[in-house]
N, C-alpha and C. Protein backbone atom coordinates (compact mmCIF):
# COMPACT_ATOMS: atom_id res chain seq x y z
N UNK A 1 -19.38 15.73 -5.53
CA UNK A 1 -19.25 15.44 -6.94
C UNK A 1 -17.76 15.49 -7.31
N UNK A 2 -17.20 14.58 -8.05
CA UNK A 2 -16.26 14.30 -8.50
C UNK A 2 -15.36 15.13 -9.54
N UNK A 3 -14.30 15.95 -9.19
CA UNK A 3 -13.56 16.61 -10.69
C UNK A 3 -14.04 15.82 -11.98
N UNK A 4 -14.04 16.36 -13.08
CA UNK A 4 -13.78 15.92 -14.43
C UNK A 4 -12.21 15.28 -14.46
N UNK A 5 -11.21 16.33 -13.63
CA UNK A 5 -9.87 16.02 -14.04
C UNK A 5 -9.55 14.56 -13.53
N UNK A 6 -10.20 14.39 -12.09
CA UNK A 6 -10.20 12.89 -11.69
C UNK A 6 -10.23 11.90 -12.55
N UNK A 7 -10.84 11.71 -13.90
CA UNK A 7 -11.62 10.84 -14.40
C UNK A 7 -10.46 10.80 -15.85
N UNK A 8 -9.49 11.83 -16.02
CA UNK A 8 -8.85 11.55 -16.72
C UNK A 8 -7.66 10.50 -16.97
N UNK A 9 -7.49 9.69 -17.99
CA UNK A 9 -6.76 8.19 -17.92
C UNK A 9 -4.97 8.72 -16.76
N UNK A 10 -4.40 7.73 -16.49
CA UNK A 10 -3.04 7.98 -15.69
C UNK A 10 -2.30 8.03 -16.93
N UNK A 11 -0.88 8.93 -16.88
CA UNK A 11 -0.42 8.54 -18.08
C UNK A 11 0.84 7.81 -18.11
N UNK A 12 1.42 7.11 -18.84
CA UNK A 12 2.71 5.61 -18.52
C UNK A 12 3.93 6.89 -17.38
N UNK A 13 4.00 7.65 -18.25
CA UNK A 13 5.14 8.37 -17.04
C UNK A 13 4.81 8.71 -16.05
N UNK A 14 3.29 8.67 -15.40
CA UNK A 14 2.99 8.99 -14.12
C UNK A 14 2.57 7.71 -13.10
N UNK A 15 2.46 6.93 -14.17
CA UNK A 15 2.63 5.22 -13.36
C UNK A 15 4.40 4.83 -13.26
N UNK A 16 5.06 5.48 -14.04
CA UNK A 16 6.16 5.33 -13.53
C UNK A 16 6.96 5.80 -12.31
N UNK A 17 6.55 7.21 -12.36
CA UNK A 17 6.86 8.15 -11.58
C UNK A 17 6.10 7.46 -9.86
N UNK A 18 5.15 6.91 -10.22
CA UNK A 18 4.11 6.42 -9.37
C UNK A 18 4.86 5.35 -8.51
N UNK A 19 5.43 4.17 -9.54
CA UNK A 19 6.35 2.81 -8.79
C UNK A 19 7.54 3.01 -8.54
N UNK A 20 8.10 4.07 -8.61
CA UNK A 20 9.01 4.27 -8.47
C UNK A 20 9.15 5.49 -6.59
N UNK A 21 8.38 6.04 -6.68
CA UNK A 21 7.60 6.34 -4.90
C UNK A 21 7.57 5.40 -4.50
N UNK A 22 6.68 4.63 -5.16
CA UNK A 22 6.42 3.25 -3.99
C UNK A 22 7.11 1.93 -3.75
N UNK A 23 8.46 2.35 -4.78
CA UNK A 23 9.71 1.29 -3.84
C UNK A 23 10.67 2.13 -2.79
N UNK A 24 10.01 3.58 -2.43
CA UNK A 24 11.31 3.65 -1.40
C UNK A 24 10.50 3.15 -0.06
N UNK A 25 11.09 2.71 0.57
CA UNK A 25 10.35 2.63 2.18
C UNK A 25 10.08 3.53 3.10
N UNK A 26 9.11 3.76 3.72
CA UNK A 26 8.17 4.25 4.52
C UNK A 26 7.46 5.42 3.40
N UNK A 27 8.46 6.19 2.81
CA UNK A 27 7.77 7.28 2.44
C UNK A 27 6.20 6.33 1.16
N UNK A 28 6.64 5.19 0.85
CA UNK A 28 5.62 4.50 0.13
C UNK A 28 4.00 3.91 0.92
N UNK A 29 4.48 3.94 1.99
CA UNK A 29 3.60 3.91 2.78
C UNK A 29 2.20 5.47 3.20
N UNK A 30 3.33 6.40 3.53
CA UNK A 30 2.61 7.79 3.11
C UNK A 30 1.83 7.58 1.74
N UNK A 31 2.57 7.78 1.27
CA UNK A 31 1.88 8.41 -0.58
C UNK A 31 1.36 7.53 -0.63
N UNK A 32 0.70 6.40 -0.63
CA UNK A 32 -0.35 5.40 -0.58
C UNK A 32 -1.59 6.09 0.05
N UNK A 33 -1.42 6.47 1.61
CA UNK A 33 -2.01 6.83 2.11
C UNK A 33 -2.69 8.61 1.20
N UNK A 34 -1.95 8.89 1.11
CA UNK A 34 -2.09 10.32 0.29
C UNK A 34 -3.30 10.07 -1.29
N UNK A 35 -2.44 9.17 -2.05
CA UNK A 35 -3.33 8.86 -3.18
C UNK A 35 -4.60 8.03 -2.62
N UNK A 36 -4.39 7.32 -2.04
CA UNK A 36 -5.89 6.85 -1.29
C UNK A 36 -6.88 7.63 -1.14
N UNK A 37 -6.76 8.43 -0.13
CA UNK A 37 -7.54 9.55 0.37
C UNK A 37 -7.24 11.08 0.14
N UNK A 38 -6.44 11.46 -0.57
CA UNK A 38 -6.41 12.78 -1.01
C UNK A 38 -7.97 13.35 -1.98
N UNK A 39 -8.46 14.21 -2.03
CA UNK A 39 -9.36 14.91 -2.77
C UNK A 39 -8.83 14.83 -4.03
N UNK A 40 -7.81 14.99 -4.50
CA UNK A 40 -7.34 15.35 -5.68
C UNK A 40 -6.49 14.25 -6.81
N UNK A 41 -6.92 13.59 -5.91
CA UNK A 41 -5.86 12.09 -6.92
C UNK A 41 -6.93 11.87 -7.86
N UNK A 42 -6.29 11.01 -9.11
CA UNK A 42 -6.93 10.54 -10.11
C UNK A 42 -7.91 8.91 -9.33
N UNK A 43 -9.29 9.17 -10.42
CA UNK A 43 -9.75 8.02 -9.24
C UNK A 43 -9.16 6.47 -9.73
N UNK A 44 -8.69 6.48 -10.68
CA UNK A 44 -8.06 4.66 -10.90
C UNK A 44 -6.56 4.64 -10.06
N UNK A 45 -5.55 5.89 -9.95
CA UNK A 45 -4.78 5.98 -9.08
C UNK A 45 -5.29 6.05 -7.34
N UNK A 46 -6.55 6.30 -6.93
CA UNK A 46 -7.02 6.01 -5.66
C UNK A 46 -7.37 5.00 -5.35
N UNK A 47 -7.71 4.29 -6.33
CA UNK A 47 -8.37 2.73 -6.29
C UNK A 47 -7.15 2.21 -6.17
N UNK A 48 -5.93 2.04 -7.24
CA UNK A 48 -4.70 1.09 -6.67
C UNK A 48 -4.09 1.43 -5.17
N UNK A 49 -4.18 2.54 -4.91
CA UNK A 49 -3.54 2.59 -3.37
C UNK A 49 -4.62 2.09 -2.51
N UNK A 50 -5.45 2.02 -2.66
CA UNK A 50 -6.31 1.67 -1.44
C UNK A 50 -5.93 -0.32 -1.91
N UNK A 51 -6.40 -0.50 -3.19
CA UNK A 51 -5.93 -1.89 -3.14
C UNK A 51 -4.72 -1.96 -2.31
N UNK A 52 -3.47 -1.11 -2.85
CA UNK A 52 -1.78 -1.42 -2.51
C UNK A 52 -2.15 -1.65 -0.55
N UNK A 53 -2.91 -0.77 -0.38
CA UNK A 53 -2.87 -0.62 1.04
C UNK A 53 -3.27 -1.93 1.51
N UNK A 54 -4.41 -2.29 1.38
CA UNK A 54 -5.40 -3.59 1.65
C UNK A 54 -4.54 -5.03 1.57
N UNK A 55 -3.20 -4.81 0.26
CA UNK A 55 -2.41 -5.66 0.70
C UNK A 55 -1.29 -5.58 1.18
N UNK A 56 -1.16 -4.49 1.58
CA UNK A 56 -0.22 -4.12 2.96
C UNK A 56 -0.17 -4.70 4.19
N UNK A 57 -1.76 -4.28 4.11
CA UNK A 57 -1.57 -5.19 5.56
C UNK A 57 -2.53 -6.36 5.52
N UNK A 58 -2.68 -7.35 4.92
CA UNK A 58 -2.88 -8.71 4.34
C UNK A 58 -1.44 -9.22 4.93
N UNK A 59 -0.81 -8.71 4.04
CA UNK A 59 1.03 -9.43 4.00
C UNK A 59 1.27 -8.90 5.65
N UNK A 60 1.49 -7.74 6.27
CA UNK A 60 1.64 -7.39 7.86
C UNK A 60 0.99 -8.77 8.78
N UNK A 61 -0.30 -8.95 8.26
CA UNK A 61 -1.32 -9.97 9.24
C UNK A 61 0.12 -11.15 9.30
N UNK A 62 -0.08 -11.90 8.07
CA UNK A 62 0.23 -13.13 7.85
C UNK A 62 1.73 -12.87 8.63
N UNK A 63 2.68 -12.00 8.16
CA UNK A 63 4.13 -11.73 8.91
C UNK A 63 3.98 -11.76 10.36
N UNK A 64 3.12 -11.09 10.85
CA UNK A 64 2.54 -11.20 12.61
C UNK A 64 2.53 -12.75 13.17
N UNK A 65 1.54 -13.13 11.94
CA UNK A 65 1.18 -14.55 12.71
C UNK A 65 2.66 -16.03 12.50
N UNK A 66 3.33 -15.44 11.20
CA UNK A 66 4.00 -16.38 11.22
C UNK A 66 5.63 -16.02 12.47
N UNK A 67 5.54 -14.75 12.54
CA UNK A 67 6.48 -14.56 13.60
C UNK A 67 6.07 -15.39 15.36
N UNK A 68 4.60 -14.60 15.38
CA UNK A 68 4.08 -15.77 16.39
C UNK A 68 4.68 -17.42 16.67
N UNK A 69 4.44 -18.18 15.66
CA UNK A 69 3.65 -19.12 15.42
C UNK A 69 5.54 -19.81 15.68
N UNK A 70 6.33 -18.85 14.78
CA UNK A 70 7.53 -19.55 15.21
C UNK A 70 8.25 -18.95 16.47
N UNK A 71 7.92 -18.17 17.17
CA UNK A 71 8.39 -17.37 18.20
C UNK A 71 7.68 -18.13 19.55
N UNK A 72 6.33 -19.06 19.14
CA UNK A 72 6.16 -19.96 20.16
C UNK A 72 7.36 -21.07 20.10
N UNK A 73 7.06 -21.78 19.19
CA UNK A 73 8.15 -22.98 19.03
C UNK A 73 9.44 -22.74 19.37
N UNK A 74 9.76 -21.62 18.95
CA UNK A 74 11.29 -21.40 19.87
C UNK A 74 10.95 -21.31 21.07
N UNK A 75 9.97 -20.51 21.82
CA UNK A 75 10.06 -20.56 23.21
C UNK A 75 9.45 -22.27 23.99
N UNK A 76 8.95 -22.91 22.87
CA UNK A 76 8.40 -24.13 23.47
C UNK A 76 9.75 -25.33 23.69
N UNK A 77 10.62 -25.02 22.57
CA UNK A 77 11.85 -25.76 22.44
C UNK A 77 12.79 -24.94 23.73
N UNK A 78 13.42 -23.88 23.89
CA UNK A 78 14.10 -23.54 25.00
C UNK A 78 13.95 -22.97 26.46
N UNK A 79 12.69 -23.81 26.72
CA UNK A 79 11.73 -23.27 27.87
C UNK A 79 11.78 -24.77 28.68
């Protein structure tokens, strides 16, 4: 069963405090992971990290494949 405190709204300075974690690099990656799955996060702040996450690696996939895709063609052109 879910805290009460969970269920309480985020407030603008803690969505700030919030995007502002999640422009430094790597450590944004953690605290994603943290508000995701921590016990204690607010649940509309668990829901955006699990979204943030989901398009984490959406954008990772597509970067993979387009590194592929041109990393053949270079090797097809100097091969």
């Amino acid at each position: 069963m879910e805290n009460s405190t969970n269920q309480v709204p985020v407030k603008v300075g803690e969505w700030v405090l919030t995007f502002l974690i999640v422009s430094i690099p790597i450590v944004n990656l953690v605290m994603l992971f943290v508000w995701a799955f921590g016990n204690n996060t607010n649940t509309s702040k668990a829901n955006w990290a699990k979204a943030g996450l989901l398009w984490m690696a959406i954008i990772a996939v597509i970067y993979i494949f387009i590194a592929l895709v041109f990393g053949a063609s270079l090797y097809s052109v100097y091969s």
